[in-house]
C-alpha atoms as a PDB file:
ATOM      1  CA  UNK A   1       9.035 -26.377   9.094  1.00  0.00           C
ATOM      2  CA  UNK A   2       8.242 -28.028  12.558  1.00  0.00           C
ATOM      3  CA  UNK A   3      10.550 -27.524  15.275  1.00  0.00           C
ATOM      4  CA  UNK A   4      10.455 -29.678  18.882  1.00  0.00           C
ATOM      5  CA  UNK A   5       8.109 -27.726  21.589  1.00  0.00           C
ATOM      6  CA  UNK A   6      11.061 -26.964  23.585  1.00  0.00           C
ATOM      7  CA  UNK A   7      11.767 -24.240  20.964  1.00  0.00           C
ATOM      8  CA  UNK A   8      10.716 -20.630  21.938  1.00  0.00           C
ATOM      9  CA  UNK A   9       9.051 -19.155  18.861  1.00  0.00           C
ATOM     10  CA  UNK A  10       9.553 -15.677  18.533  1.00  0.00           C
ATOM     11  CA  UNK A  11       8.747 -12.462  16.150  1.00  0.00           C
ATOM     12  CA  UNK A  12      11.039  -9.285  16.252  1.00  0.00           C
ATOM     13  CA  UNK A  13       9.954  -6.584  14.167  1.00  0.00           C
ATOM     14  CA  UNK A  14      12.383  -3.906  12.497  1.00  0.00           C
ATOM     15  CA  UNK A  15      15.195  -6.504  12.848  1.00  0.00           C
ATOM     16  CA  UNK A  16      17.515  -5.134   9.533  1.00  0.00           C
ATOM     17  CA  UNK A  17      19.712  -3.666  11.652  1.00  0.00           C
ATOM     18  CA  UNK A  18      20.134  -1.317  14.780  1.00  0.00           C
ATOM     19  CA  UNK A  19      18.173  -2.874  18.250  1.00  0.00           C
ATOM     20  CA  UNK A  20      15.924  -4.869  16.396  1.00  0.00           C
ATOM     21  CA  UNK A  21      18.838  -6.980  15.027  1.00  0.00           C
ATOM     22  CA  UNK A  22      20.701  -7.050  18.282  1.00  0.00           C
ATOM     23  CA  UNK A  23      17.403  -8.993  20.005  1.00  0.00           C
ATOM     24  CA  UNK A  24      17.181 -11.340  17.328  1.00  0.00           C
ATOM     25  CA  UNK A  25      20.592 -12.229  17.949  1.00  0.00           C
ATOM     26  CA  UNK A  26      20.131 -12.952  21.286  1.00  0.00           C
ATOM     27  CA  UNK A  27      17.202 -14.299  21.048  1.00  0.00           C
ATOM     28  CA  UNK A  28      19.032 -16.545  18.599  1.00  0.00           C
ATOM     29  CA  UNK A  29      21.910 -17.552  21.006  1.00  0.00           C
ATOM     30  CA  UNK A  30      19.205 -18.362  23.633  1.00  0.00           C
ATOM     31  CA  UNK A  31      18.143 -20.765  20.782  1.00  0.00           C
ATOM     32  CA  UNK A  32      14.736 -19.467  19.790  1.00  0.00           C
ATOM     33  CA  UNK A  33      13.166 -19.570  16.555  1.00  0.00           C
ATOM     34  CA  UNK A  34      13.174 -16.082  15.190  1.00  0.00           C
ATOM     35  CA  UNK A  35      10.821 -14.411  12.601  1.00  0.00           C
ATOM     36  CA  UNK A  36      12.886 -11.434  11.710  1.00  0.00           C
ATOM     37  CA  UNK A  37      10.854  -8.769  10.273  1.00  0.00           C
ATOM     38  CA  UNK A  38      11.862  -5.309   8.696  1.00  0.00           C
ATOM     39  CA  UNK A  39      11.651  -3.642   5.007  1.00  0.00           C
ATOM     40  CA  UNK A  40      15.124  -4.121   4.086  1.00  0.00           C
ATOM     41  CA  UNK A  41      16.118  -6.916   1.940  1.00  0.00           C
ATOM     42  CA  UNK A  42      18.723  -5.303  -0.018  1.00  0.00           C
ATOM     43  CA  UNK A  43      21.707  -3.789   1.425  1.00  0.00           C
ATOM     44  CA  UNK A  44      21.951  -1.215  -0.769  1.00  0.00           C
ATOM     45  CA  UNK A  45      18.749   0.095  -0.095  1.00  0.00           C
ATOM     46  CA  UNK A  46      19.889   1.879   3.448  1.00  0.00           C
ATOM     47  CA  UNK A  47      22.603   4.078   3.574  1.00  0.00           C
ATOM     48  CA  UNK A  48      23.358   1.949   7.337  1.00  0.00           C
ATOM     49  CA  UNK A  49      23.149  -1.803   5.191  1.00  0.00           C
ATOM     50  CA  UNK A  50      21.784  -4.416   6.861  1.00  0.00           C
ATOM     51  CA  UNK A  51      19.000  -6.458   5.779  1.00  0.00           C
ATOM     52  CA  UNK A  52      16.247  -9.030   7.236  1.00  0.00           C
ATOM     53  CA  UNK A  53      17.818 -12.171   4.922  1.00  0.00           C
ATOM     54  CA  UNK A  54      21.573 -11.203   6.746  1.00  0.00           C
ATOM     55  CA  UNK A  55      19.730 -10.668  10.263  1.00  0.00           C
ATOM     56  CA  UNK A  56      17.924 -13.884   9.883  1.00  0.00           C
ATOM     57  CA  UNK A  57      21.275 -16.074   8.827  1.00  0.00           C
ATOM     58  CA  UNK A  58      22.962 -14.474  11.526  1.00  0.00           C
ATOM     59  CA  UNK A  59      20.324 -15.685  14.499  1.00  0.00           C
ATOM     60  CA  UNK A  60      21.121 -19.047  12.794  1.00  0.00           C
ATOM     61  CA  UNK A  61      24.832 -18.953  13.023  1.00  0.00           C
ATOM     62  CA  UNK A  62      24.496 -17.880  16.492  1.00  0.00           C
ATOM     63  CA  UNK A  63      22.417 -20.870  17.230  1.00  0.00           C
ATOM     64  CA  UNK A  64      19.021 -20.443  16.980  1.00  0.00           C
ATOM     65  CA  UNK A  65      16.583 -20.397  13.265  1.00  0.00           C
ATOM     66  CA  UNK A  66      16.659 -17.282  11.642  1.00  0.00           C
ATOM     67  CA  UNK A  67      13.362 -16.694   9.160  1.00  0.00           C
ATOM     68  CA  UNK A  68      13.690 -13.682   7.472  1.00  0.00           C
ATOM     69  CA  UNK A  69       9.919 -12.417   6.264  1.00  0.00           C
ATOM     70  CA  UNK A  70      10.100  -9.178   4.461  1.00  0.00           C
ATOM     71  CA  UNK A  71       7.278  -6.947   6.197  1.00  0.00           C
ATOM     72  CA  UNK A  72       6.007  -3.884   6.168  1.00  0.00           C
ATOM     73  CA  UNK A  73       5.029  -2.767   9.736  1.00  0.00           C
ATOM     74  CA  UNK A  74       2.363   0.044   8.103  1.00  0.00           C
ATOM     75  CA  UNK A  75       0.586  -2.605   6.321  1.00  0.00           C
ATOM     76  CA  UNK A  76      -1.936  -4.449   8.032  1.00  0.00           C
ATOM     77  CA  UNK A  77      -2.313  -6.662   5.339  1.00  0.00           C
ATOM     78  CA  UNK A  78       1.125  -7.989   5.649  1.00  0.00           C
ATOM     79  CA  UNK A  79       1.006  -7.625   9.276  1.00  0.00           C
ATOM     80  CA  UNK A  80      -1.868 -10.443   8.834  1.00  0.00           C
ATOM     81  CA  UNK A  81       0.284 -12.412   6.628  1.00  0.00           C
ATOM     82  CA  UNK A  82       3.549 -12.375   9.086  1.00  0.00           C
ATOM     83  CA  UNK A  83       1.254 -14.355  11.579  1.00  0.00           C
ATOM     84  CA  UNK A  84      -0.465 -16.580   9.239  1.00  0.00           C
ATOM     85  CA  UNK A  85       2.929 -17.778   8.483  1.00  0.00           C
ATOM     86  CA  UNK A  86       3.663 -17.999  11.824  1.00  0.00           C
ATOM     87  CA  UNK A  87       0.433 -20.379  12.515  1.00  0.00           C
ATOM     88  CA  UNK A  88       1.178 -22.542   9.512  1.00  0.00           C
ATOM     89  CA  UNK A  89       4.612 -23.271  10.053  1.00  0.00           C
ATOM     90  CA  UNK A  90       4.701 -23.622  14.362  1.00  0.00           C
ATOM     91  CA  UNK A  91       1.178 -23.221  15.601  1.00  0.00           C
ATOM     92  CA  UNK A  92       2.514 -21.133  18.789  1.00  0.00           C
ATOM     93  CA  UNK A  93       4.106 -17.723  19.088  1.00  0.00           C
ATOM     94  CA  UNK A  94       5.736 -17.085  22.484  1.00  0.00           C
ATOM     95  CA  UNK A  95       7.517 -13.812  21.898  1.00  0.00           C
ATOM     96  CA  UNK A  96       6.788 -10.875  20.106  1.00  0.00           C
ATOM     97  CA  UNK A  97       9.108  -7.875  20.086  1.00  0.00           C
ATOM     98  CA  UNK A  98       7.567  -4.533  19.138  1.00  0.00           C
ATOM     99  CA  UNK A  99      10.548  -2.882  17.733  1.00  0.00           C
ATOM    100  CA  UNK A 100       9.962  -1.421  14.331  1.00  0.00           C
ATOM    101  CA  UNK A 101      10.392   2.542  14.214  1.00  0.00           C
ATOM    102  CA  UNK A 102      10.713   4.823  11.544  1.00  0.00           C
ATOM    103  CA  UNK A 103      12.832   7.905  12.675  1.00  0.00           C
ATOM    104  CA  UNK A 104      13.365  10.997  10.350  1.00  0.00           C
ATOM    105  CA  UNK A 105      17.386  11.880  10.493  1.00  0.00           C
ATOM    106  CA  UNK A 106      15.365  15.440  11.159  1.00  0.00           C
ATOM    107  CA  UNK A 107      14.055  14.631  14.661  1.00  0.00           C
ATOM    108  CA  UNK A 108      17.330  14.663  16.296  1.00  0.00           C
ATOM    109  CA  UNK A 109      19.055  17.533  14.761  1.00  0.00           C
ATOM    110  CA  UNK A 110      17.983  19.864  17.550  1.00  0.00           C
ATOM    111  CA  UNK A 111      15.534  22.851  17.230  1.00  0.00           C
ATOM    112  CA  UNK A 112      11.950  23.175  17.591  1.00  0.00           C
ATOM    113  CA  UNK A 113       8.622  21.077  16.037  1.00  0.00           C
ATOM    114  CA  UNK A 114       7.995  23.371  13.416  1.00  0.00           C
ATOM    115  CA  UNK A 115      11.530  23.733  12.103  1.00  0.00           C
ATOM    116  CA  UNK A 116      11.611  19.725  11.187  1.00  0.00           C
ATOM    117  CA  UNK A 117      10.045  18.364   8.438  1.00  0.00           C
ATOM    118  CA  UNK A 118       6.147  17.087   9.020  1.00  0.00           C
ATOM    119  CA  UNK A 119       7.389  13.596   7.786  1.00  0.00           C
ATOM    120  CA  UNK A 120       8.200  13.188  11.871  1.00  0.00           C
ATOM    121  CA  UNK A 121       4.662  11.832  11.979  1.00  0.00           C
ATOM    122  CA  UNK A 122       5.828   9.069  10.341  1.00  0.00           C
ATOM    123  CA  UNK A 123       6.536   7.635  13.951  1.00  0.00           C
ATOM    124  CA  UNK A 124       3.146   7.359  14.662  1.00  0.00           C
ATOM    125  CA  UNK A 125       2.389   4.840  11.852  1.00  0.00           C
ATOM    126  CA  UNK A 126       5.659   3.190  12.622  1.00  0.00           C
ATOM    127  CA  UNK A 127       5.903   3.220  15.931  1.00  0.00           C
ATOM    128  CA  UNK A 128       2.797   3.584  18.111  1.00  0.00           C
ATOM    129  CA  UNK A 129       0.232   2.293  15.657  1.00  0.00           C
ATOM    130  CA  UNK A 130       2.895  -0.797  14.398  1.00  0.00           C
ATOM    131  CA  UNK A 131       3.400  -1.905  18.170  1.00  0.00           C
ATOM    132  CA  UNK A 132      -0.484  -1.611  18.074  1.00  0.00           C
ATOM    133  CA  UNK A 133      -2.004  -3.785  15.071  1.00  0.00           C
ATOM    134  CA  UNK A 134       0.814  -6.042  15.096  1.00  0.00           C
ATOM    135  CA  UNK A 135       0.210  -6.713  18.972  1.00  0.00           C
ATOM    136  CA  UNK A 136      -3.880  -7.028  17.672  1.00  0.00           C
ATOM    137  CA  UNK A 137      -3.434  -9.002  14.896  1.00  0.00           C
ATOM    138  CA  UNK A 138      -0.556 -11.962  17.025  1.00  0.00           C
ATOM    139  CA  UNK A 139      -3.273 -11.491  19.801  1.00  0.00           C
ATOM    140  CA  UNK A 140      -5.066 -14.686  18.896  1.00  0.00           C
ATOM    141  CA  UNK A 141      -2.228 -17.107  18.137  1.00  0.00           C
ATOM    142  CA  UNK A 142      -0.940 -15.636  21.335  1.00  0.00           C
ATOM    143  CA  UNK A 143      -3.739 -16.296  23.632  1.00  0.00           C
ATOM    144  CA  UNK A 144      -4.063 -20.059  21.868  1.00  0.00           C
ATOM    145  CA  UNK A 145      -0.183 -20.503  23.244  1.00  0.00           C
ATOM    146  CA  UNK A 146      -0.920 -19.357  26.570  1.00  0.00           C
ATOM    147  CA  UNK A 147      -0.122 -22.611  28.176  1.00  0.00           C
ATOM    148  CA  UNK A 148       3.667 -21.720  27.025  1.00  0.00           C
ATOM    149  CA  UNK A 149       3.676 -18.066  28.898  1.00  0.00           C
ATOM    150  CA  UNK A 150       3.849 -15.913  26.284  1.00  0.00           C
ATOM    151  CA  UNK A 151       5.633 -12.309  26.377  1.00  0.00           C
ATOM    152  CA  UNK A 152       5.126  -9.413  24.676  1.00  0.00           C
ATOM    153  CA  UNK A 153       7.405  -6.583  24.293  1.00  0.00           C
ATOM    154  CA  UNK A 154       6.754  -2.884  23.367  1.00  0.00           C
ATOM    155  CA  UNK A 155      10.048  -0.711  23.171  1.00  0.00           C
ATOM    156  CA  UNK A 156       9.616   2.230  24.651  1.00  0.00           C
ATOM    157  CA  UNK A 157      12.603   4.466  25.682  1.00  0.00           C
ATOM    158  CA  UNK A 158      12.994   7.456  28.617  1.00  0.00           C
ATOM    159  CA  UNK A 159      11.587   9.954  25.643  1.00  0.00           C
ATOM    160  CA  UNK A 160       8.144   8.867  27.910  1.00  0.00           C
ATOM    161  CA  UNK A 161       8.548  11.399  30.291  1.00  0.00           C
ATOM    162  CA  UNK A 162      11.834  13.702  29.609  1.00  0.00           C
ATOM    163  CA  UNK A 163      12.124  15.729  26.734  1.00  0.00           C
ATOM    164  CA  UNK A 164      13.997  14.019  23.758  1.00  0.00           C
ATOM    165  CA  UNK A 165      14.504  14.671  20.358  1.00  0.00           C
ATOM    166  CA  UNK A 166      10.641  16.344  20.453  1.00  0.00           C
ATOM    167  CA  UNK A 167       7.345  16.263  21.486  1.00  0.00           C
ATOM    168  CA  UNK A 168       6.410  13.630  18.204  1.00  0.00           C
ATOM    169  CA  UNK A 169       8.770  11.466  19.565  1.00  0.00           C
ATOM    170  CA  UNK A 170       7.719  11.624  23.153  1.00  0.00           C
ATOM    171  CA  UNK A 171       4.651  11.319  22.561  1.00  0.00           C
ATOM    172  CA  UNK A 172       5.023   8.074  20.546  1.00  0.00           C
ATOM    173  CA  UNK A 173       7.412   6.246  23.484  1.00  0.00           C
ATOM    174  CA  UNK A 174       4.696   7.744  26.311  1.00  0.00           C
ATOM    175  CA  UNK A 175       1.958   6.556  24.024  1.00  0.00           C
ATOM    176  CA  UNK A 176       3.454   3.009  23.747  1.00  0.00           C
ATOM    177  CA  UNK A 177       4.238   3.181  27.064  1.00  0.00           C
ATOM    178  CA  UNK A 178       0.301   3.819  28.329  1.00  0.00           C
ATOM    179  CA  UNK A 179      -0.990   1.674  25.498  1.00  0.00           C
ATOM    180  CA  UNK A 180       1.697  -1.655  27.246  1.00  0.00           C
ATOM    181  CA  UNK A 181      -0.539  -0.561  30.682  1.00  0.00           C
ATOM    182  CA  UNK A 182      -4.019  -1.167  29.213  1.00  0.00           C
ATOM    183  CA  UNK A 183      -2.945  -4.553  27.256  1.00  0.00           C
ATOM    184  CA  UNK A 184      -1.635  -5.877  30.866  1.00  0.00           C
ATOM    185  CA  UNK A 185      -5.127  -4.687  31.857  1.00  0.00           C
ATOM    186  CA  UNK A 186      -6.855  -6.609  29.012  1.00  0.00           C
ATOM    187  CA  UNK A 187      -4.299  -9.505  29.185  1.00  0.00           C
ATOM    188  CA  UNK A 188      -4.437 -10.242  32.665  1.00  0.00           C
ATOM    189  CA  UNK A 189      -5.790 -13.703  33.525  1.00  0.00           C
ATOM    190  CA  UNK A 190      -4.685 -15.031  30.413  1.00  0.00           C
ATOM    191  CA  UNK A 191      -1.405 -16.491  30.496  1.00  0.00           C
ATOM    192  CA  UNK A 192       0.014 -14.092  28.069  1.00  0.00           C
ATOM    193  CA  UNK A 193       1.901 -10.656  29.990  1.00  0.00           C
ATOM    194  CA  UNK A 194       3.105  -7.303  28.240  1.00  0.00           C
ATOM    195  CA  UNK A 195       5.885  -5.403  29.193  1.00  0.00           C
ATOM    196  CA  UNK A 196       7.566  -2.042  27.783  1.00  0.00           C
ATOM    197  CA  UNK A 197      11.426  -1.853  27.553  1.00  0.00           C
ATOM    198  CA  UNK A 198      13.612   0.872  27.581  1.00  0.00           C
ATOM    199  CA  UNK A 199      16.955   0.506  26.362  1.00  0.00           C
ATOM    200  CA  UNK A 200      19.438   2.856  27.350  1.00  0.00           C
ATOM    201  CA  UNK A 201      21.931   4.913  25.214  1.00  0.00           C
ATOM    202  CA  UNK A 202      23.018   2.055  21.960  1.00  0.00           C
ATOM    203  CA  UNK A 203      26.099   1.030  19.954  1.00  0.00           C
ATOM    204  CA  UNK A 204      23.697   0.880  17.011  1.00  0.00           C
ATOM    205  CA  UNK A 205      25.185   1.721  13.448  1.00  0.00           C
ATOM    206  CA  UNK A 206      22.940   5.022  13.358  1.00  0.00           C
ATOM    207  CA  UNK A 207      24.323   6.048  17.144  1.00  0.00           C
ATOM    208  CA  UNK A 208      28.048   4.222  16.101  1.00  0.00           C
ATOM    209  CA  UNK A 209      28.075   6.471  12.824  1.00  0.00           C
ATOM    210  CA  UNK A 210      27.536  10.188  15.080  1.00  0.00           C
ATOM    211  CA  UNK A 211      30.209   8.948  17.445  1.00  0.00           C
ATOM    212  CA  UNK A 212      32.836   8.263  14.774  1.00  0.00           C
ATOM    213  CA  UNK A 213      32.574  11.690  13.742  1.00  0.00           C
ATOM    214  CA  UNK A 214      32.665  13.083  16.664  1.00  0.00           C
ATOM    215  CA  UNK A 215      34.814  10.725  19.156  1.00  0.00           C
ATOM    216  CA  UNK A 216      35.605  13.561  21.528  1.00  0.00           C
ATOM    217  CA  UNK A 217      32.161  14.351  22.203  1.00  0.00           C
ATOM    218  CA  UNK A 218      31.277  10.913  23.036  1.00  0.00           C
ATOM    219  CA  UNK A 219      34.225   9.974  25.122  1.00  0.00           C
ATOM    220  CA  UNK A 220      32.246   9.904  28.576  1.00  0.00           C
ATOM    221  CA  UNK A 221      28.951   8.340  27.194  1.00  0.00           C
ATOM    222  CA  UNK A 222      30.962   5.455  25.290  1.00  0.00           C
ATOM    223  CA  UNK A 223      32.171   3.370  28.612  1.00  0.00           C
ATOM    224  CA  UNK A 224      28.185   3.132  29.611  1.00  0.00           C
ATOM    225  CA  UNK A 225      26.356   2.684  25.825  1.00  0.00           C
ATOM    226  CA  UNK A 226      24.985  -0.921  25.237  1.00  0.00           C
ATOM    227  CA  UNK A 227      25.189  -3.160  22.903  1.00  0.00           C
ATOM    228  CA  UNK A 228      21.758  -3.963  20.943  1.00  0.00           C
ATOM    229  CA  UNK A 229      22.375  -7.584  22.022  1.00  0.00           C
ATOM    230  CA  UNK A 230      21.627  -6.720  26.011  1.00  0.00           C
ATOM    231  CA  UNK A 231      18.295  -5.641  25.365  1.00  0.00           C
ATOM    232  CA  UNK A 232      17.374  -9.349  23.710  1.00  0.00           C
ATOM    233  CA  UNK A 233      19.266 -10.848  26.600  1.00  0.00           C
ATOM    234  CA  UNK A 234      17.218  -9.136  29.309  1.00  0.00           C
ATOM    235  CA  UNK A 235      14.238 -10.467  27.337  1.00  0.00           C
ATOM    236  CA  UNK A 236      15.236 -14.288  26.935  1.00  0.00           C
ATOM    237  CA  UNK A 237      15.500 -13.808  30.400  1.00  0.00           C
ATOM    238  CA  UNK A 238      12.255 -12.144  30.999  1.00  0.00           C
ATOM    239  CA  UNK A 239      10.910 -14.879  28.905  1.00  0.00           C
ATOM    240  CA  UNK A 240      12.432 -17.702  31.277  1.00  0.00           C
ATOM    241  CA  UNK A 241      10.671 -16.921  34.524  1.00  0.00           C
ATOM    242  CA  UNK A 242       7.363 -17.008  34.026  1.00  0.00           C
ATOM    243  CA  UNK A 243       5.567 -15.599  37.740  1.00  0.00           C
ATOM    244  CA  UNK A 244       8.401 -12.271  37.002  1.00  0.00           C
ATOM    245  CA  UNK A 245       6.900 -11.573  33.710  1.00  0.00           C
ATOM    246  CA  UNK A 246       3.240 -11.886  34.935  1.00  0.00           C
ATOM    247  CA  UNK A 247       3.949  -9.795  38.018  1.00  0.00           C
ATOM    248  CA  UNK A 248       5.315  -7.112  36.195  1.00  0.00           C
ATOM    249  CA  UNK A 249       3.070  -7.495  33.204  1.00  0.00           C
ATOM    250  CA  UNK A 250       1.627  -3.734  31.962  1.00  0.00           C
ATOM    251  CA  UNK A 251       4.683  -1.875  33.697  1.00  0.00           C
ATOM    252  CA  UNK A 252       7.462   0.077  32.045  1.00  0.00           C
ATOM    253  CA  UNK A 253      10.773  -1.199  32.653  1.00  0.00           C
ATOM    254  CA  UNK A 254      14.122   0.579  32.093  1.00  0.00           C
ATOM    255  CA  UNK A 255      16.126  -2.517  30.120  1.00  0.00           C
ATOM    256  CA  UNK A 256      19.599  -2.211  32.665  1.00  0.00           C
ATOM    257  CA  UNK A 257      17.664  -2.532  35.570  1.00  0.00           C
ATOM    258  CA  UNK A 258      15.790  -5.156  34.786  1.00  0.00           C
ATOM    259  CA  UNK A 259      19.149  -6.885  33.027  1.00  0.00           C
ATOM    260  CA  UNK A 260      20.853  -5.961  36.799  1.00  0.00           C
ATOM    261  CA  UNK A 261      18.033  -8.228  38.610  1.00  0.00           C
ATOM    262  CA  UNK A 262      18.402 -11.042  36.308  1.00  0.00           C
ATOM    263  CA  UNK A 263      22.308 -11.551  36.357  1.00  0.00           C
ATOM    264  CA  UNK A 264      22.106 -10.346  32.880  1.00  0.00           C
ATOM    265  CA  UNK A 265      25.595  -8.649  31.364  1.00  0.00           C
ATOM    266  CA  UNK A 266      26.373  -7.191  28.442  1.00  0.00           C
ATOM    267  CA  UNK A 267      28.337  -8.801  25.557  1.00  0.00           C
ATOM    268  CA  UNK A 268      31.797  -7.457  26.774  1.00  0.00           C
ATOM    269  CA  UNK A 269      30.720  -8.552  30.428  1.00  0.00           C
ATOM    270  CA  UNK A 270      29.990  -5.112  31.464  1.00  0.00           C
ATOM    271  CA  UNK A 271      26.955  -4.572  34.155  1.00  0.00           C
ATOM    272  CA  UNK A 272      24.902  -2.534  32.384  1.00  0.00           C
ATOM    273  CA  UNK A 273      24.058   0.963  34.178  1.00  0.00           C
ATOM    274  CA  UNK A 274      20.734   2.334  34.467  1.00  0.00           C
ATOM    275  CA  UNK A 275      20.159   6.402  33.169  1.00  0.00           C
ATOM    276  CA  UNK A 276      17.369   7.110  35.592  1.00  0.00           C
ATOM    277  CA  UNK A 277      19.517   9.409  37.443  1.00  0.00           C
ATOM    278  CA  UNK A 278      19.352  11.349  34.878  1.00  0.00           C
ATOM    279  CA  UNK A 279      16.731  10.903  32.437  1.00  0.00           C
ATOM    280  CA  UNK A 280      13.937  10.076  35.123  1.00  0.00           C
ATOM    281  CA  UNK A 281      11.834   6.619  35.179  1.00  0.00           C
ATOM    282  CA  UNK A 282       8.870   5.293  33.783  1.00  0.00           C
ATOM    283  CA  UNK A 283       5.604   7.326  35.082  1.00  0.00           C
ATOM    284  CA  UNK A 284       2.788   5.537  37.044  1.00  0.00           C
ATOM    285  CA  UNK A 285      -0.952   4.610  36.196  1.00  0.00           C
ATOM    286  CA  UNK A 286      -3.850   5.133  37.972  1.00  0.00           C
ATOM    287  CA  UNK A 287      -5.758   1.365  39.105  1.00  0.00           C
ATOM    288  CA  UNK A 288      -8.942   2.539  38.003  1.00  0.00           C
ATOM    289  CA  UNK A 289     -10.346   0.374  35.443  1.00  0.00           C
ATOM    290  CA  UNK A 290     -13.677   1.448  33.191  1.00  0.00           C
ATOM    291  CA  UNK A 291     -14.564  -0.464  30.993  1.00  0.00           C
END
């Protein structure tokens, strides 16, 4: 299905719903060609609905070509397959969003480690080791585009370096935060840069869902949550200036702040505020490189 060059080509992974779906969206305003990925293709199969076939037709209805591929993030296998198609039908990929996580309802209902099921491990398959082979396996069709200035994206979050919802869940967002450092490291000189992205508090249907039952509770924190669609808008704008992206390729950045410097606002027009005050900011690196 060829498309004219001026088309970004893009790949968003865990896309059914929740952040991954509010990228693709933008992406799909910003008129990109979007692979949506995710496990979902029947609505009934997630108590939240949502699948990658209605994620997909909705990038298209907001402009852009939606391409709904039904993937499993643990499977390298299909991981392989998701790019193959990718080759075949545009020959480039320009931006690929590391977004597929697999969170256990468990890991935020307070209390310690050992009181939550061991299934919270499931975030390192789907989480840290997804943003890894997925980033390993696109890493050749992404170096062959490099004329085009391609962008990857890891989300992250500020679970890097406070404490939330538990130590298996910090260490997955400081893992993919370190592992976005040594890419930029490996990437540099190539054309192709690596961020990590950390939205701030979402309107997703999990987070939407706690709030309805709880409205009172949520009454300060509602005026300041995003929408899912900022995060993609911060990155189509990411994606548009190509010396930004290189110079801050292998860095952590928190997704307002970096949505502030671009002129980018929210879909209600709100300026997006920034939770470093009180969550802390993305750590530093050392510039020592063995190799």
């Amino acid at each position: 299905m060829p498309h004219p060059k001026d088309h970004r080509v893009a790949v968003v992974t865990g896309a059914s719903r929740g952040l991954g779906k509010g990228i693709a969206l933008a992406l799909g305003e910003a008129g990109y060609v979007v692979y949506v990925t995710g496990r979902t293709v029947d609505p009934a199969a997630h108590d939240l609905g949502g699948t990658v076939g209605e994620t997909a037709r909705a990038v298209t209805e907001r402009g852009g070509t939606g391409i709904a591929v039904a993937c499993d993030h643990r499977d390298d296998d299909a991981v392989a397959a998701l790019v193959a198609q990718v080759r075949a039908e545009h020959g480039v990929l320009d931006v690929l969003v590391n977004n597929a996580f697999a969170v256990p309802d468990e890991v935020t209902s307070g209390g310690g480690f050992w009181e939550k099921p061991l299934d919270a491990v499931m975030m390192f398959d789907v989480g840290l080791r997804s943003t890894y082979t997925t980033t390993w396996h696109a890493a050749p069709l992404l170096l062959a585009s490099a004329e085009r200035a391609p962008l990857v994206v890891n989300i992250s979050g500020f679970g890097a370096t406070c404490y939330l919802h538990g130590p298996a869940y910090g260490a997955v967002k400081a893992g993919v935060d370190k592992m976005t450092h040594d890419m930029g490291v490996d990437l540099a000189g190539t054309g192709v840069s690596v961020v990590a992205l950390w939205p701030g508090l979402l309107r997703t249907e999990r987070t939407m869902r706690v709030v309805d039952g709880d409205p009172d509770l949520y009454r300060d924190s509602l005026p300041i949550m995003e929408y899912p669609e900022l995060t993609g808008r911060a990155i189509a704008a990411l994606d548009a200036d190509p010396a930004l992206k290189q110079a801050r390729s292998g860095q952590a950045l928190i997704g307002a702040e970096l949505a502030v410097e671009l002129g980018v606002t929210d879909v209600d027009g709100r300026t997006p505020v920034s939770r470093r005050a009180l969550l802390g900011g993305p750590a530093g690196y050392s510039d020592a490189i063995v190799r």
